[in-house]
N, C-alpha and C. Protein backbone atom coordinates (compact mmCIF):
# COMPACT_ATOMS: atom_id res chain seq x y z
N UNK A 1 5.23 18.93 18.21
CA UNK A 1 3.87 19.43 18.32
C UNK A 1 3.16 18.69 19.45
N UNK A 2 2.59 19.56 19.99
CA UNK A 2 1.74 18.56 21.30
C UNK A 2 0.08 18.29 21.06
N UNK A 3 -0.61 17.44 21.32
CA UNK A 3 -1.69 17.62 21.15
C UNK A 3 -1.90 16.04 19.95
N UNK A 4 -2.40 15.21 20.79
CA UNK A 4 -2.66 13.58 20.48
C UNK A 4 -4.15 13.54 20.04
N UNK A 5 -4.26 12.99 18.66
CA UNK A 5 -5.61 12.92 18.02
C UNK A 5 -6.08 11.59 18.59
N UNK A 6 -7.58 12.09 19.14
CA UNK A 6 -8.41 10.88 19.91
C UNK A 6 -9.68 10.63 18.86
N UNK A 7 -10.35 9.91 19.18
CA UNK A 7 -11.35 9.41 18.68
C UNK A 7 -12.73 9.25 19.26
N UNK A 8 -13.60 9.93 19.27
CA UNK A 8 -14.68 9.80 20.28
C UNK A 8 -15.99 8.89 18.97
N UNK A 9 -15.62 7.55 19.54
CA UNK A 9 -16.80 6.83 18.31
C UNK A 9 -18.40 7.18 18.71
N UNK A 10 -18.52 7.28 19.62
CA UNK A 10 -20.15 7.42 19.90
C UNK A 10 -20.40 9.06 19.18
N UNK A 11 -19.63 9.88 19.23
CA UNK A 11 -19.58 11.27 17.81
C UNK A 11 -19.58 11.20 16.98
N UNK A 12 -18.82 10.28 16.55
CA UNK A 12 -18.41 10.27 15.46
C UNK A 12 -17.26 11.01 14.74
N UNK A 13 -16.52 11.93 15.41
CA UNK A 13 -15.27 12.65 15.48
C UNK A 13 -14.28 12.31 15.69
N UNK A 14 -12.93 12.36 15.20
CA UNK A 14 -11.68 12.63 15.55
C UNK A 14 -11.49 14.27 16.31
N UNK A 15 -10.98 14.29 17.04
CA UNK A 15 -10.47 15.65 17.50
C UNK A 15 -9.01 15.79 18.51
N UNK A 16 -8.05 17.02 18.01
CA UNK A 16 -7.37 17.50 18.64
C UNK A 16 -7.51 18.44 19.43
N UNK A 17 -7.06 18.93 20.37
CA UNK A 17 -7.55 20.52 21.26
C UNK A 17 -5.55 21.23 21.48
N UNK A 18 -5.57 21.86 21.01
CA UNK A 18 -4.21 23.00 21.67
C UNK A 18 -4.18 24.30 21.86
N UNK A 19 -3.29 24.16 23.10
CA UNK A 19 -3.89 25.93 23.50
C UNK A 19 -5.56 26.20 23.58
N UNK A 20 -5.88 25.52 23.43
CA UNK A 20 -7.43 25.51 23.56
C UNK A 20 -8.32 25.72 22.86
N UNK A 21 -7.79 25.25 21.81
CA UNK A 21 -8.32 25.39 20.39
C UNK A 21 -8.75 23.78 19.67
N UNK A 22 -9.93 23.55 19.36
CA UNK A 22 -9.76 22.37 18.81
C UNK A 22 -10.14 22.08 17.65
N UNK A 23 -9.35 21.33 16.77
CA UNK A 23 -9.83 20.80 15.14
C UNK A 23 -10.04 19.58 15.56
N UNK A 24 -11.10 19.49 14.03
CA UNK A 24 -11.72 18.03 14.15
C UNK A 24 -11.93 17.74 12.89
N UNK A 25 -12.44 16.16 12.95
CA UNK A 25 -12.85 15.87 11.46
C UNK A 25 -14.31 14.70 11.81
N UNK A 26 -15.32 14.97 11.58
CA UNK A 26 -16.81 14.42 11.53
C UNK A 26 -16.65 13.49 10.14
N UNK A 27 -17.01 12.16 10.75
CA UNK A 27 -17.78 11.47 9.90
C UNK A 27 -19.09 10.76 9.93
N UNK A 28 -20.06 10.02 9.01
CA UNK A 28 -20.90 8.97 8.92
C UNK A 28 -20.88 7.72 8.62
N UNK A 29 -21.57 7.01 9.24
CA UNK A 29 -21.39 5.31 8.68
C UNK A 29 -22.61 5.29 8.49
N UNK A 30 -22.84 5.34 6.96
CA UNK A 30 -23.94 4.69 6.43
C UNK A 30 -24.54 3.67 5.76
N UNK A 31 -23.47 2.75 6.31
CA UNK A 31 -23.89 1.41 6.45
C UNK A 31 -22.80 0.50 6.79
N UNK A 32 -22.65 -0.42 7.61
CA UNK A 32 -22.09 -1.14 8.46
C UNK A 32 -20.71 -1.25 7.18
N UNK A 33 -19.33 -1.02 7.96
CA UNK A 33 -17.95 -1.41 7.10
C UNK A 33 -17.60 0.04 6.51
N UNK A 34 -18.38 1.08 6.51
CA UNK A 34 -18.23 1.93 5.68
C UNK A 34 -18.06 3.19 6.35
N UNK A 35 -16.77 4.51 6.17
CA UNK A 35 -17.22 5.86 7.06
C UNK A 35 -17.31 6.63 5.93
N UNK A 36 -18.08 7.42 5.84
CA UNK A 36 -18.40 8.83 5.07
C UNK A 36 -17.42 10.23 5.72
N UNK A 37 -16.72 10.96 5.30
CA UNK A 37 -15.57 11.93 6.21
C UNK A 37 -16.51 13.04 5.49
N UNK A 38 -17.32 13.70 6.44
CA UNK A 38 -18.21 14.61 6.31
C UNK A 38 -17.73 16.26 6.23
N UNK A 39 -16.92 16.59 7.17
CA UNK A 39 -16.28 17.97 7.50
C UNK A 39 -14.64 18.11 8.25
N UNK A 40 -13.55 18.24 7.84
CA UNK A 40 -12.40 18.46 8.76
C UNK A 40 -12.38 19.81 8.59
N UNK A 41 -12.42 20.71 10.03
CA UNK A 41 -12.13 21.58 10.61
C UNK A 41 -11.03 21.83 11.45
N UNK A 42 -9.90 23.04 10.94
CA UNK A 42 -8.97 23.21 11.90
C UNK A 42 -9.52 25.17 12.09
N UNK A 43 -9.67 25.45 13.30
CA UNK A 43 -9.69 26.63 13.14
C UNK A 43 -8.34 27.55 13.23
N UNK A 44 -8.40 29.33 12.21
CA UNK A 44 -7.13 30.00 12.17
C UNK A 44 -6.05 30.01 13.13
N UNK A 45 -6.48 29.63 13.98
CA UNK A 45 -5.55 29.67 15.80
C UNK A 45 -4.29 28.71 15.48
N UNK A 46 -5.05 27.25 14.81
CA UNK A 46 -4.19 26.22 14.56
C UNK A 46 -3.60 25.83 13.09
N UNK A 47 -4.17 26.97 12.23
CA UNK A 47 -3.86 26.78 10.80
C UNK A 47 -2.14 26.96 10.59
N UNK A 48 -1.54 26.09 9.47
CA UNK A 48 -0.65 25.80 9.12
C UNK A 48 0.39 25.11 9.94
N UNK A 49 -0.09 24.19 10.82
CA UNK A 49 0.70 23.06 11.59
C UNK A 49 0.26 21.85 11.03
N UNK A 50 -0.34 21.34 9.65
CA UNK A 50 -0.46 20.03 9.44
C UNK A 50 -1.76 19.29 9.83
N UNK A 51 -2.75 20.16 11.27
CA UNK A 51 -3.72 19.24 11.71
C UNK A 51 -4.64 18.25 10.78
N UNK A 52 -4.90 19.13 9.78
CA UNK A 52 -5.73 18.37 8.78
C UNK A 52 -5.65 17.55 8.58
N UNK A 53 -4.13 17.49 7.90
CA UNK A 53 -3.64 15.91 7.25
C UNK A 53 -3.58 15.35 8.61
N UNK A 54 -3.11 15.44 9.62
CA UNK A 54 -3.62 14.44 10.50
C UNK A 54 -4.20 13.67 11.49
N UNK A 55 -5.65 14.77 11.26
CA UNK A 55 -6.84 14.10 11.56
C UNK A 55 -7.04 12.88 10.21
N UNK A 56 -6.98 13.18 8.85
CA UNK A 56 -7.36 12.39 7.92
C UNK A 56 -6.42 11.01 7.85
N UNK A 57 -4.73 11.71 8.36
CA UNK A 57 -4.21 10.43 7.97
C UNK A 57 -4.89 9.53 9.56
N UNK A 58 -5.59 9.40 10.33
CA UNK A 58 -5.95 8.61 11.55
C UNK A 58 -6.97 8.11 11.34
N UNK A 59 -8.03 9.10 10.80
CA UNK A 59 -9.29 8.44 10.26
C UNK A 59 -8.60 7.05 9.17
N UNK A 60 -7.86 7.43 8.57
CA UNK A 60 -7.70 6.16 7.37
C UNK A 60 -7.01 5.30 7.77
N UNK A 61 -5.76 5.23 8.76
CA UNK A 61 -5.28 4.44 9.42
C UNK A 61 -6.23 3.51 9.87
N UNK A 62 -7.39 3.82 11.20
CA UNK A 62 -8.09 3.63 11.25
C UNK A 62 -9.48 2.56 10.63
N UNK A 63 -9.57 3.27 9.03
CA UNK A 63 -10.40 2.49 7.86
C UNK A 63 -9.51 1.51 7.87
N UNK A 64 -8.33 1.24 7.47
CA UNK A 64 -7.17 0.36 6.79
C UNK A 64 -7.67 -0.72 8.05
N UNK A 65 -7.39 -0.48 9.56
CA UNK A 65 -7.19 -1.34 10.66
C UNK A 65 -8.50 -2.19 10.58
N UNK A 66 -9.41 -1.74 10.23
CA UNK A 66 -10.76 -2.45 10.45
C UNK A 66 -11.31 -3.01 8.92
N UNK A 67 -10.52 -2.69 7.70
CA UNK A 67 -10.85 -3.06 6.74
C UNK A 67 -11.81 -3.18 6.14
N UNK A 68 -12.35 -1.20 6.46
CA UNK A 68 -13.88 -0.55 5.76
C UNK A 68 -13.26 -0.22 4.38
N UNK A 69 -14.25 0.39 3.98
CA UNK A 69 -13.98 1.16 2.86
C UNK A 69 -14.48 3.47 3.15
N UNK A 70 -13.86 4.03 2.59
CA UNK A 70 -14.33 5.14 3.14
C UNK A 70 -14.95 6.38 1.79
N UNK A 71 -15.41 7.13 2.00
CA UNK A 71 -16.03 8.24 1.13
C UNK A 71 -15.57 9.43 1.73
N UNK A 72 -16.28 10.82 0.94
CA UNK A 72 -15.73 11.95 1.41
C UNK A 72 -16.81 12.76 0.74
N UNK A 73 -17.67 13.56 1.85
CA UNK A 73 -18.09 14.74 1.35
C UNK A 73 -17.28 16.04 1.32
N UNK A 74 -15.89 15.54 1.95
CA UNK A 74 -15.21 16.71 2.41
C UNK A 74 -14.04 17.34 1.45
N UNK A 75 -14.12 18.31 1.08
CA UNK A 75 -13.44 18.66 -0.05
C UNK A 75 -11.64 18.74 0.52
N UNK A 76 -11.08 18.51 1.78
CA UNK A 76 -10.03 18.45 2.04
C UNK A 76 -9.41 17.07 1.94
N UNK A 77 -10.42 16.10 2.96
CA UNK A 77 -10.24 14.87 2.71
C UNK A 77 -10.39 14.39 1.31
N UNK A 78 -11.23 14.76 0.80
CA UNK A 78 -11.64 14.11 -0.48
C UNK A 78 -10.00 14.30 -1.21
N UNK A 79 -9.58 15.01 -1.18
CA UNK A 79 -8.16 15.86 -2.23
C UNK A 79 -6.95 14.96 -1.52
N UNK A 80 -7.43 14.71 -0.37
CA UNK A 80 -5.87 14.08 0.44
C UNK A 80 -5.78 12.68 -0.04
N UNK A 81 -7.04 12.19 0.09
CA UNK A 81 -7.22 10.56 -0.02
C UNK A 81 -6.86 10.57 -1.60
N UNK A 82 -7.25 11.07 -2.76
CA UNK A 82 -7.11 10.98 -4.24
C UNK A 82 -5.52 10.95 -4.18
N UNK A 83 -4.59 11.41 -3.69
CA UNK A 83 -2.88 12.06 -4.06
C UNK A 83 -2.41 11.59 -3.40
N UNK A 84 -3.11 10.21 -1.91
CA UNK A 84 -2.54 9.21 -1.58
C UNK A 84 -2.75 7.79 -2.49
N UNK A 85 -1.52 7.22 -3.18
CA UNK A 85 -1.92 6.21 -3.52
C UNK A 85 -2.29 4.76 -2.68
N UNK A 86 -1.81 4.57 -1.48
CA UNK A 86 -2.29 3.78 -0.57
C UNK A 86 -3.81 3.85 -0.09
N UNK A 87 -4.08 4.85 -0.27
CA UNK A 87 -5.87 4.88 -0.31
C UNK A 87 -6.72 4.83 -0.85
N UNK A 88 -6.19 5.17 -2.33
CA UNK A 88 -7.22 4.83 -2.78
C UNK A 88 -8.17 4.18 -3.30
N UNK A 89 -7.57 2.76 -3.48
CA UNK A 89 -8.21 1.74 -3.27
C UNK A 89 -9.46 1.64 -2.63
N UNK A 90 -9.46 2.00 -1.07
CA UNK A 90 -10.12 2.40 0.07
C UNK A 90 -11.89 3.02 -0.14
N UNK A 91 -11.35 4.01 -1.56
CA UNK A 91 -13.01 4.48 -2.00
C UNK A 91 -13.91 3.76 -2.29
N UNK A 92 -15.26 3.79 -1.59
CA UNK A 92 -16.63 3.44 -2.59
C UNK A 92 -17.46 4.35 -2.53
């Protein structure tokens, strides 16, 4: 698969682009140590190649590297992080 998930921190986004299509996943820090995973979006163009899971597994990589803790308004993330047991610890 081509197409390398970046991180734009001043967004607050993860995003991929292929074929010219791009998914993403938005979060918040609402308060210092902490990201909130607000919305992951892959649009139909790119559906059923995995993007989801890994925008989420980078965001948490990510949490793990800096040793936040993370949340989820996002009903995809929210479901991924619960059925990983390495993460979940990770919740507040």
């Amino acid at each position: 698969m081509t197409g390398d998930i970046r991180h734009d921190a001043a967004r607050q986004r993860y995003f991929v682009v292929i074929d010219g299509a791009e998914a993403y996943l938005t979060y918040e820090r609402p308060k210092a140590g902490h990201r909130r995973i607000t919305h992951t979006v892959v649009p139909d163009a790119l559906g059923g190649r995995g993007l989801g899971k890994r925008l989420v597994t980078q965001v948490m990589q990510d949490v793990i590297a800096a040793k936040e803790t993370v949340s989820s308004s996002c009903w995809f993330a929210s479901a991924l992080i619960e059925k990983t047991p390495a993460w979940a610890g990770l919740s507040a």
